[in-house]
N, C-alpha and C. Protein backbone atom coordinates (compact mmCIF):
# COMPACT_ATOMS: atom_id res chain seq x y z
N UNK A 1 -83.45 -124.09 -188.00
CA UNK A 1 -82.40 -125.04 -188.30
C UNK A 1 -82.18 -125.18 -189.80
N UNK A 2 -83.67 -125.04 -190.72
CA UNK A 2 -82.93 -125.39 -191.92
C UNK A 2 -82.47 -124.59 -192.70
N UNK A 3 -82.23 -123.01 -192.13
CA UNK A 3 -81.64 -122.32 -193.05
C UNK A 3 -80.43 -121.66 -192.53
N UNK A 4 -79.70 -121.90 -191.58
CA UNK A 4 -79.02 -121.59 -190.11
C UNK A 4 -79.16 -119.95 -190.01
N UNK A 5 -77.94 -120.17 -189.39
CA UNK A 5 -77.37 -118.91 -188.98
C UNK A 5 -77.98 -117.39 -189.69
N UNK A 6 -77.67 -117.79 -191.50
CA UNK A 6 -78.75 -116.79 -192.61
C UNK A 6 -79.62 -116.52 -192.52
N UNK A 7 -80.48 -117.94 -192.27
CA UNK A 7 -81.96 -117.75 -192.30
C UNK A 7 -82.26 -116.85 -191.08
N UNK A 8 -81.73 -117.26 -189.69
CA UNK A 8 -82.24 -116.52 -188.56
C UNK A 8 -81.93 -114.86 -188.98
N UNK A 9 -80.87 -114.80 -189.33
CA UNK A 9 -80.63 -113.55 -189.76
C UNK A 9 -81.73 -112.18 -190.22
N UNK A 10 -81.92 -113.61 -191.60
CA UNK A 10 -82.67 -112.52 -192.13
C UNK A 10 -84.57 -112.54 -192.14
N UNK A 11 -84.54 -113.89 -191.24
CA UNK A 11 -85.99 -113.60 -190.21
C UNK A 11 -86.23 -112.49 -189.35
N UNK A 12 -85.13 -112.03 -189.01
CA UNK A 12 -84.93 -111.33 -187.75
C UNK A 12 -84.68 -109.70 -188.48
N UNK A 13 -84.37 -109.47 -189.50
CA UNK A 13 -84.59 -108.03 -190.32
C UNK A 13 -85.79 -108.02 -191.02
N UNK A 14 -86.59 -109.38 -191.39
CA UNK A 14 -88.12 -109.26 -191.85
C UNK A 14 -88.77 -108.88 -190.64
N UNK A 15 -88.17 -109.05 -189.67
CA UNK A 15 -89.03 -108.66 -188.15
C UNK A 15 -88.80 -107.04 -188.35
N UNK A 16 -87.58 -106.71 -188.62
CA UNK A 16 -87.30 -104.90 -188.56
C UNK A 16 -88.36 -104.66 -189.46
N UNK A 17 -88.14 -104.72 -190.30
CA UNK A 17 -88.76 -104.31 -191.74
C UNK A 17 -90.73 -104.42 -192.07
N UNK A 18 -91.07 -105.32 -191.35
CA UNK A 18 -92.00 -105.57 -191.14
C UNK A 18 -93.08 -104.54 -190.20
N UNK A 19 -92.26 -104.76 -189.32
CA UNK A 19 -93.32 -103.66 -187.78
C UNK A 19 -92.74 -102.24 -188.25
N UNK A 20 -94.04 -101.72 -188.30
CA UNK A 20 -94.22 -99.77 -188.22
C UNK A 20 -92.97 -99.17 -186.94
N UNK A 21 -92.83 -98.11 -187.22
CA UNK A 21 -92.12 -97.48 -185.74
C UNK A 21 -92.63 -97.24 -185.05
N UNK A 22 -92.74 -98.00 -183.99
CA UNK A 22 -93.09 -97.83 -182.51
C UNK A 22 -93.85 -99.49 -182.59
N UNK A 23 -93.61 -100.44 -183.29
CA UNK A 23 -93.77 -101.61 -183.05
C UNK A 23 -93.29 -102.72 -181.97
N UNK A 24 -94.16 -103.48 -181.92
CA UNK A 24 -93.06 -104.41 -180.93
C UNK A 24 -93.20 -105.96 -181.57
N UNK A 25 -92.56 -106.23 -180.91
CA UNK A 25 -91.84 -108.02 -181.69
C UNK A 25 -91.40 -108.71 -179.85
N UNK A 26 -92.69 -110.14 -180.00
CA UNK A 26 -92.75 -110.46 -178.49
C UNK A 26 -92.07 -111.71 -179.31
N UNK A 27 -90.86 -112.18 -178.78
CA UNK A 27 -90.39 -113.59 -178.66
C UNK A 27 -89.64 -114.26 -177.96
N UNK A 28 -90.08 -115.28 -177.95
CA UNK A 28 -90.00 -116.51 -176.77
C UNK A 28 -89.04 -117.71 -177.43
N UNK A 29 -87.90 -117.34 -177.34
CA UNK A 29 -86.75 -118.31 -177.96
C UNK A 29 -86.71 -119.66 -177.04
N UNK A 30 -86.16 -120.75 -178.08
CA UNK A 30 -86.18 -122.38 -177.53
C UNK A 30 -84.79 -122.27 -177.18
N UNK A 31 -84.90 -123.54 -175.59
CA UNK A 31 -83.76 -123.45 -175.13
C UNK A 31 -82.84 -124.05 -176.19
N UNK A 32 -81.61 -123.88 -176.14
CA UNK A 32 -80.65 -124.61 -177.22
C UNK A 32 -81.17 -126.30 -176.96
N UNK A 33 -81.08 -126.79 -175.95
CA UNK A 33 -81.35 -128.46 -175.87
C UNK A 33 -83.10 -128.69 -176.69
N UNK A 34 -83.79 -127.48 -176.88
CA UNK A 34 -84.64 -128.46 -178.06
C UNK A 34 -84.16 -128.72 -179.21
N UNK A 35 -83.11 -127.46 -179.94
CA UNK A 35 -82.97 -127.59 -181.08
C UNK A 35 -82.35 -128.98 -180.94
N UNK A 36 -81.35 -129.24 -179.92
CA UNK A 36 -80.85 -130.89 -179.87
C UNK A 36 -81.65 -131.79 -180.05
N UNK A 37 -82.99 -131.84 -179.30
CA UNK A 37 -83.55 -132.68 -179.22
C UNK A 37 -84.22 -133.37 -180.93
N UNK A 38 -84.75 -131.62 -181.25
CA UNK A 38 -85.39 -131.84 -182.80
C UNK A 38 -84.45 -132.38 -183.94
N UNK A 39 -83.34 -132.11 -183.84
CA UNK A 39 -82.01 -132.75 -184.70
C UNK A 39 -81.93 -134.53 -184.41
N UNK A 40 -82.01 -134.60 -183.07
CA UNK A 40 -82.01 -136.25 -182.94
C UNK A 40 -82.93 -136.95 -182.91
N UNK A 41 -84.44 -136.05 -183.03
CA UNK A 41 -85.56 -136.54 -183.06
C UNK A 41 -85.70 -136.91 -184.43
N UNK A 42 -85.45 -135.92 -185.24
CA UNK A 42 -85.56 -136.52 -186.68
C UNK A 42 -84.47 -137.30 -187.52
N UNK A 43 -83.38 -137.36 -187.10
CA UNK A 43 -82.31 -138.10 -187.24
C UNK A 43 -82.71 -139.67 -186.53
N UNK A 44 -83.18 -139.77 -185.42
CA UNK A 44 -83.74 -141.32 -185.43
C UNK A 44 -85.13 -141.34 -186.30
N UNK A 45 -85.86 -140.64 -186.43
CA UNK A 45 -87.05 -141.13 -187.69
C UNK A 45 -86.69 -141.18 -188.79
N UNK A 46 -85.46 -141.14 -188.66
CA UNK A 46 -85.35 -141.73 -190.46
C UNK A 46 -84.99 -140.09 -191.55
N UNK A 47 -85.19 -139.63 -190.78
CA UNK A 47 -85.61 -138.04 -191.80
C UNK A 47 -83.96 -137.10 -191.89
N UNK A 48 -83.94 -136.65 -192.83
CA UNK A 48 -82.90 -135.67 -192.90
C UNK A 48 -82.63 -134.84 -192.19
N UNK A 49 -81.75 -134.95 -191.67
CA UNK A 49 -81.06 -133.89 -190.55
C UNK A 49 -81.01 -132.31 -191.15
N UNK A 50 -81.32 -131.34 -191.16
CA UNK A 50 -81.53 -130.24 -191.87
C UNK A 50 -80.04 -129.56 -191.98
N UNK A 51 -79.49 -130.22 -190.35
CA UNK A 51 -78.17 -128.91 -190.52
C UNK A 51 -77.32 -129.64 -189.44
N UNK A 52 -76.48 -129.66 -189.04
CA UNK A 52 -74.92 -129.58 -188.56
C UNK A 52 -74.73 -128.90 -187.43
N UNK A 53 -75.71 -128.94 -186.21
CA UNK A 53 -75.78 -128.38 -185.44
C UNK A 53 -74.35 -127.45 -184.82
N UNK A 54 -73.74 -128.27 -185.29
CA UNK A 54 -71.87 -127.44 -184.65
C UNK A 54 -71.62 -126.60 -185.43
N UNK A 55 -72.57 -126.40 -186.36
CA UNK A 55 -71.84 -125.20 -187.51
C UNK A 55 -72.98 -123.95 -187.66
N UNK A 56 -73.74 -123.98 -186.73
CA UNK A 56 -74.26 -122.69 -186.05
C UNK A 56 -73.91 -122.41 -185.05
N UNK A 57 -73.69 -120.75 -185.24
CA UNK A 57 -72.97 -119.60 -184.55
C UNK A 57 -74.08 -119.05 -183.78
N UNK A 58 -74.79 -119.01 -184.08
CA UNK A 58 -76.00 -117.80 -183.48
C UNK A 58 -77.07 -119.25 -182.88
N UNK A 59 -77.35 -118.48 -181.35
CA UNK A 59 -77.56 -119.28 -180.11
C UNK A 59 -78.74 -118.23 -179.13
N UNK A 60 -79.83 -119.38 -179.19
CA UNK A 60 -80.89 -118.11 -178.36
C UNK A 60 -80.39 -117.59 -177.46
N UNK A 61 -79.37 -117.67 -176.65
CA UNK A 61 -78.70 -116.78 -175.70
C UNK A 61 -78.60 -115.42 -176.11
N UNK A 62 -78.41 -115.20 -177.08
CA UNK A 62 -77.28 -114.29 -178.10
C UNK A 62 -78.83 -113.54 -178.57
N UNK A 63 -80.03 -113.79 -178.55
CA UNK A 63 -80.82 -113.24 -179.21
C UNK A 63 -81.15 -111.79 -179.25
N UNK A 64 -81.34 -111.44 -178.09
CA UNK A 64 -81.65 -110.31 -177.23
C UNK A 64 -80.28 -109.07 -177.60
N UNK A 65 -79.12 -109.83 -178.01
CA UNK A 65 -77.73 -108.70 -177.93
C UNK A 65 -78.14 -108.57 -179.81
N UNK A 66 -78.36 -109.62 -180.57
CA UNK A 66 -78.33 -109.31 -181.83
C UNK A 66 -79.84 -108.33 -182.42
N UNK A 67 -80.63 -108.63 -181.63
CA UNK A 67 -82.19 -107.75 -181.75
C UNK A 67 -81.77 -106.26 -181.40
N UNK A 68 -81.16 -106.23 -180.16
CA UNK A 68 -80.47 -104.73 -179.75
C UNK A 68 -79.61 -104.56 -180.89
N UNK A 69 -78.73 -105.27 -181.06
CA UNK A 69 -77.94 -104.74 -182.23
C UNK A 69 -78.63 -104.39 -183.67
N UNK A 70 -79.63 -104.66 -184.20
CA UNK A 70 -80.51 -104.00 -185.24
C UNK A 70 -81.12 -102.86 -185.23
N UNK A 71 -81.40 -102.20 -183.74
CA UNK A 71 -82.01 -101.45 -183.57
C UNK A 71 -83.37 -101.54 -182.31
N UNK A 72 -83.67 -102.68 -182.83
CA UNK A 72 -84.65 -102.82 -181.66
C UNK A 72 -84.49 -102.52 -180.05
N UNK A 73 -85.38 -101.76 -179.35
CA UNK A 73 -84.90 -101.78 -177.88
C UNK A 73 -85.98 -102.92 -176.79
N UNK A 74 -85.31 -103.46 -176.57
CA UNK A 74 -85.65 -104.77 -174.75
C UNK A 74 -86.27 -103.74 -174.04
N UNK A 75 -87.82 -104.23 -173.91
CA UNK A 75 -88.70 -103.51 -173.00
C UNK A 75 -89.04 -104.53 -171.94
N UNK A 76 -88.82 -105.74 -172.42
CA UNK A 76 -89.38 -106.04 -171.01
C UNK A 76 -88.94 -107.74 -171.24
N UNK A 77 -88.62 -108.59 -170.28
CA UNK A 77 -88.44 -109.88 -170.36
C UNK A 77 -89.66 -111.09 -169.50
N UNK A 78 -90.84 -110.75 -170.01
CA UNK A 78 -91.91 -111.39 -169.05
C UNK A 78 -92.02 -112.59 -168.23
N UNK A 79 -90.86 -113.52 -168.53
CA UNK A 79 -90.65 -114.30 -167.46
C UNK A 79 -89.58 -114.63 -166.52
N UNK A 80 -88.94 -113.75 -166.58
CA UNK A 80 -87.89 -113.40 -165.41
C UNK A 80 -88.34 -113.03 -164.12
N UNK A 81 -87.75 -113.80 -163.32
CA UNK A 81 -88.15 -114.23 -161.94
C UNK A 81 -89.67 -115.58 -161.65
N UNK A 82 -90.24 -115.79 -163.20
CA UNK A 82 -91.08 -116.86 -162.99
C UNK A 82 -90.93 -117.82 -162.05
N UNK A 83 -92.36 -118.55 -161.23
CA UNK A 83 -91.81 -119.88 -160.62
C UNK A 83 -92.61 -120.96 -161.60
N UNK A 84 -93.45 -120.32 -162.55
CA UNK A 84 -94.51 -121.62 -163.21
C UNK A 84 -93.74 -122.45 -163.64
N UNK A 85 -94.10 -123.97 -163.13
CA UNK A 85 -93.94 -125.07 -163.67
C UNK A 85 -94.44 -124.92 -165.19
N UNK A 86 -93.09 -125.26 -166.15
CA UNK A 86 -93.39 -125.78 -167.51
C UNK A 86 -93.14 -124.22 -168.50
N UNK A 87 -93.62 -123.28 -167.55
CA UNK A 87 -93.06 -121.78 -168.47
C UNK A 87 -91.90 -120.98 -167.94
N UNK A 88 -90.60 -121.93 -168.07
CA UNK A 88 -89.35 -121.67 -167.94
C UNK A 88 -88.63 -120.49 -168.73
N UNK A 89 -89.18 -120.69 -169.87
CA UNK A 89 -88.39 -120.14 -171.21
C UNK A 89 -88.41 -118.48 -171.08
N UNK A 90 -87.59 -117.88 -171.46
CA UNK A 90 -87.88 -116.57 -171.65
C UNK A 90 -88.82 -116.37 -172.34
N UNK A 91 -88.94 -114.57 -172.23
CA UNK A 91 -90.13 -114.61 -173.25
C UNK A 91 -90.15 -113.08 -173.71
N UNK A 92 -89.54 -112.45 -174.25
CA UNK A 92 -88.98 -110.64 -174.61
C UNK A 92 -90.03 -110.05 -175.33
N UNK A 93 -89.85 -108.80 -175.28
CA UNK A 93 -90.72 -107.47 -175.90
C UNK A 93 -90.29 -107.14 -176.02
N UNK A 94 -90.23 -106.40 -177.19
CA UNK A 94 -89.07 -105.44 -177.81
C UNK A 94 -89.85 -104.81 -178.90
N UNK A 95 -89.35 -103.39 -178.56
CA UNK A 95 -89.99 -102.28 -179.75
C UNK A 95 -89.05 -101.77 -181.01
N UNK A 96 -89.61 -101.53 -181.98
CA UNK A 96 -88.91 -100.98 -183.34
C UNK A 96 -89.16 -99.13 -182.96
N UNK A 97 -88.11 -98.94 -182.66
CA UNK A 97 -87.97 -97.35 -181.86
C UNK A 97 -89.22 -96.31 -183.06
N UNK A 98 -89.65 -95.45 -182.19
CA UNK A 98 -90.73 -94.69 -183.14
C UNK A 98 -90.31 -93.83 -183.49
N UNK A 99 -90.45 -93.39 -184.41
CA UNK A 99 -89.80 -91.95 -185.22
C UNK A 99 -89.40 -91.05 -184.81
């Protein structure tokens, strides 16, 4: 949140840039309603709202198409078809293609 749309950006090419070829990068994106929650959580404590939630574009939905779009390839989505109570969230693998 506090660096939006940029920051995820260019978290997400320190992820390329980072892992060797034939790496993988496991992540488990928050549903959009936490980032809500954490915006109004700290907005009633008193604390600075970091960002403008309506003025980010880029949405964990979207994660998986913009990771493919860098290069990275979707090996596997480990909680698809889950029934555990409480581990709802997705949760991806994805490799930095090997040489």
């Amino acid at each position: 949140l506090n660096w939006g749309d940029d920051g995820l950006m260019r978290l997400f090419h320190k992820f390329w840039a980072a892992l060797e070829p034939g790496g993988y990068l496991v992540l488990e994106p928050q549903p959009w309603r936490s980032y809500c929650q954490a915006v109004t959580k700290k907005h009633t404590a008193g604390g600075r709202t970091p960002r403008d939630l309506a003025a980010l574009r880029l949405r964990p939905e979207g994660f998986v198409a913009l990771l493919t779009g860098l290069g990275f390839s979707l090996l596997a989505d480990l909680n698809k078809g889950s029934t555990a109570i409480g581990f709802d969230r997705p949760m991806y693998v994805f490799q930095k293609p090997p040489k």
